[in-house]
Protein backbone atom coordinates (compact mmCIF):
# COMPACT_ATOMS: atom_id res chain seq x y z
CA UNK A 1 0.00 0.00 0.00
CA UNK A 2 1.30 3.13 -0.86
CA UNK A 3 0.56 7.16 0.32
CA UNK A 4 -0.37 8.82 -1.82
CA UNK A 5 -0.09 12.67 -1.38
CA UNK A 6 -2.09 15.70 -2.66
CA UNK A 7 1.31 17.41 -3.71
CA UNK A 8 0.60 21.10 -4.80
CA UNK A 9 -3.33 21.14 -4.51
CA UNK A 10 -3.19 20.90 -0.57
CA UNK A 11 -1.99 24.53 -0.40
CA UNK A 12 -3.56 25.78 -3.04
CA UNK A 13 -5.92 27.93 -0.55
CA UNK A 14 -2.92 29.31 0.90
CA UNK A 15 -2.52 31.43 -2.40
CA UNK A 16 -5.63 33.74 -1.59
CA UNK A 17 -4.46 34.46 2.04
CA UNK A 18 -2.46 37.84 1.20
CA UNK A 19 -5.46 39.11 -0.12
CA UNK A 20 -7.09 38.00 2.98
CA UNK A 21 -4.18 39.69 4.98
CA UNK A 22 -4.75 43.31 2.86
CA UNK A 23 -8.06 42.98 3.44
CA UNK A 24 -8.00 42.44 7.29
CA UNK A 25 -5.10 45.08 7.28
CA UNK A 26 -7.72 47.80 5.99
CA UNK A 27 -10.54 47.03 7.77
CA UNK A 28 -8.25 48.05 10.99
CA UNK A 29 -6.90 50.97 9.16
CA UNK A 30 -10.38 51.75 8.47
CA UNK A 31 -11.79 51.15 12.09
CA UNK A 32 -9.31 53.93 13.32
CA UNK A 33 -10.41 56.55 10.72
CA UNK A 34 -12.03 59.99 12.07
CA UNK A 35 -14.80 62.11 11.08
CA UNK A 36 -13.64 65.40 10.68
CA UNK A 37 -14.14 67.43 12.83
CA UNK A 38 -16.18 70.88 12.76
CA UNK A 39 -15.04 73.74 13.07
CA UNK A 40 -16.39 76.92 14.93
CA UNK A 41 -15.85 80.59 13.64
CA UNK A 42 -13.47 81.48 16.20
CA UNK A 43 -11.21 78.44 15.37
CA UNK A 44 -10.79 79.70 11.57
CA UNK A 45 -10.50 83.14 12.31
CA UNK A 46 -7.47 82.12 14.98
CA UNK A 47 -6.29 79.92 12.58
CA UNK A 48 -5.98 82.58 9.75
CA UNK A 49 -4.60 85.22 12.36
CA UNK A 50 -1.91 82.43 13.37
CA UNK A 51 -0.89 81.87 9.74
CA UNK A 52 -1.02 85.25 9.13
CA UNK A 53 1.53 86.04 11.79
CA UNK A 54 3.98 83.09 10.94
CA UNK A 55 3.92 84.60 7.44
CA UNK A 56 5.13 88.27 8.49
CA UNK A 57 7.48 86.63 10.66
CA UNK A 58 8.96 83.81 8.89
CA UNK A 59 8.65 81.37 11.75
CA UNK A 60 7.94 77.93 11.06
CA UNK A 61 4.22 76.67 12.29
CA UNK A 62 2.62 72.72 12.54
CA UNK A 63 -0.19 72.43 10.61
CA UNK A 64 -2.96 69.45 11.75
CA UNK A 65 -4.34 68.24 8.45
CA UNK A 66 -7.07 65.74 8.14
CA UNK A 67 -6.59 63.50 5.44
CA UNK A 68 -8.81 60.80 4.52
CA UNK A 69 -9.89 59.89 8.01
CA UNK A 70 -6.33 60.62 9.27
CA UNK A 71 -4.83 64.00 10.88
CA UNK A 72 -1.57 64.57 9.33
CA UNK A 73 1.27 66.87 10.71
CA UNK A 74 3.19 68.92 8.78
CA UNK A 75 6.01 71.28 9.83
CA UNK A 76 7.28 74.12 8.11
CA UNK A 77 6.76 78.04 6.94
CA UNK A 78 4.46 79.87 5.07
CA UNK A 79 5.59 80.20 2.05
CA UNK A 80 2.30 81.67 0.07
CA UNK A 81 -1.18 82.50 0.71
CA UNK A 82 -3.83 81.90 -2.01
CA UNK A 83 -7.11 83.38 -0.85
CA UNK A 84 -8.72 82.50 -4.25
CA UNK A 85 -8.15 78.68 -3.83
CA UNK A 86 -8.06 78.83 -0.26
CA UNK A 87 -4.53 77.02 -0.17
CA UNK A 88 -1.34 77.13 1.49
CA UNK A 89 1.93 76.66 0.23
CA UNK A 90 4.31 75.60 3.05
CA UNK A 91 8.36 75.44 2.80
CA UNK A 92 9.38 72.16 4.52
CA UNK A 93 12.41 71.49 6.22
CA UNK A 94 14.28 69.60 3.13
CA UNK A 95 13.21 72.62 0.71
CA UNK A 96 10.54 71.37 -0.96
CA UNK A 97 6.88 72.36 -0.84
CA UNK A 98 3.72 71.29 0.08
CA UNK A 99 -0.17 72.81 -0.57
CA UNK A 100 -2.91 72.47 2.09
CA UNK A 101 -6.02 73.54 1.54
CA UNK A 102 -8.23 75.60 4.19
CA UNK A 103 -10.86 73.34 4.73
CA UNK A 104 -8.36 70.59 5.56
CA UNK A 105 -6.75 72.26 8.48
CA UNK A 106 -7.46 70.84 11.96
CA UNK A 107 -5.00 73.09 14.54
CA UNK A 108 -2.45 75.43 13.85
CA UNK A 109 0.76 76.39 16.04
CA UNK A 110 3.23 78.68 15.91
CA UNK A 111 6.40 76.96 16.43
CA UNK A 112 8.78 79.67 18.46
CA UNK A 113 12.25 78.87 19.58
């Protein structure tokens, strides 16, 4: 009598399981998401008087950003203004640049030495 084995096809369900794993991955990621959250009046108006005043002064600030679910921080100085679009163009630290819009911002410090 002899044993015979399945060989290959035994583990052939073991091919989905990444899949599986991505999918189980984001449903965590997704569990930890946040609404975002509302602003009052006040807020925006100390918001704009903040990144007004980092502006004149050329002193870095960290922006909160909410991002898909997800505040973001992002570090750096005021670079430009747009009150048409309602972005912001921030220097980062390694010289490049990055645009935030209005609506996305969350908190916004002044970052003094």
């Amino acid at each position: 009598m002899t044993i015979r084995d399945r060989g290959i096809q035994k583990w052939a369900p073991a091919r989905f399981m990444p899949e599986g794993f991505a999918m189980i991955g984001e449903m965590y990621r997704d569990q930890e998401r946040q609404a975002m959250p509302l602003l009052d009046e006040y807020q925006i108006e100390e918001f704009d008087r903040k990144v007004c005043y980092a502006m004149e002064y050329h002193i870095p600030a960290r922006f909160s950003v909410w991002e898909d679910g997800f505040v973001l921080e992002i570090v750096g100085q005021v670079h430009r203004r747009d009150e048409i679009t309602r972005e912001l163009r921030i220097k980062l630290a390694d010289g490049t640049f990055d645009c935030v819009k209005a609506g996305e911002l969350v908190d916004v410090e002044v970052v003094e030495d």
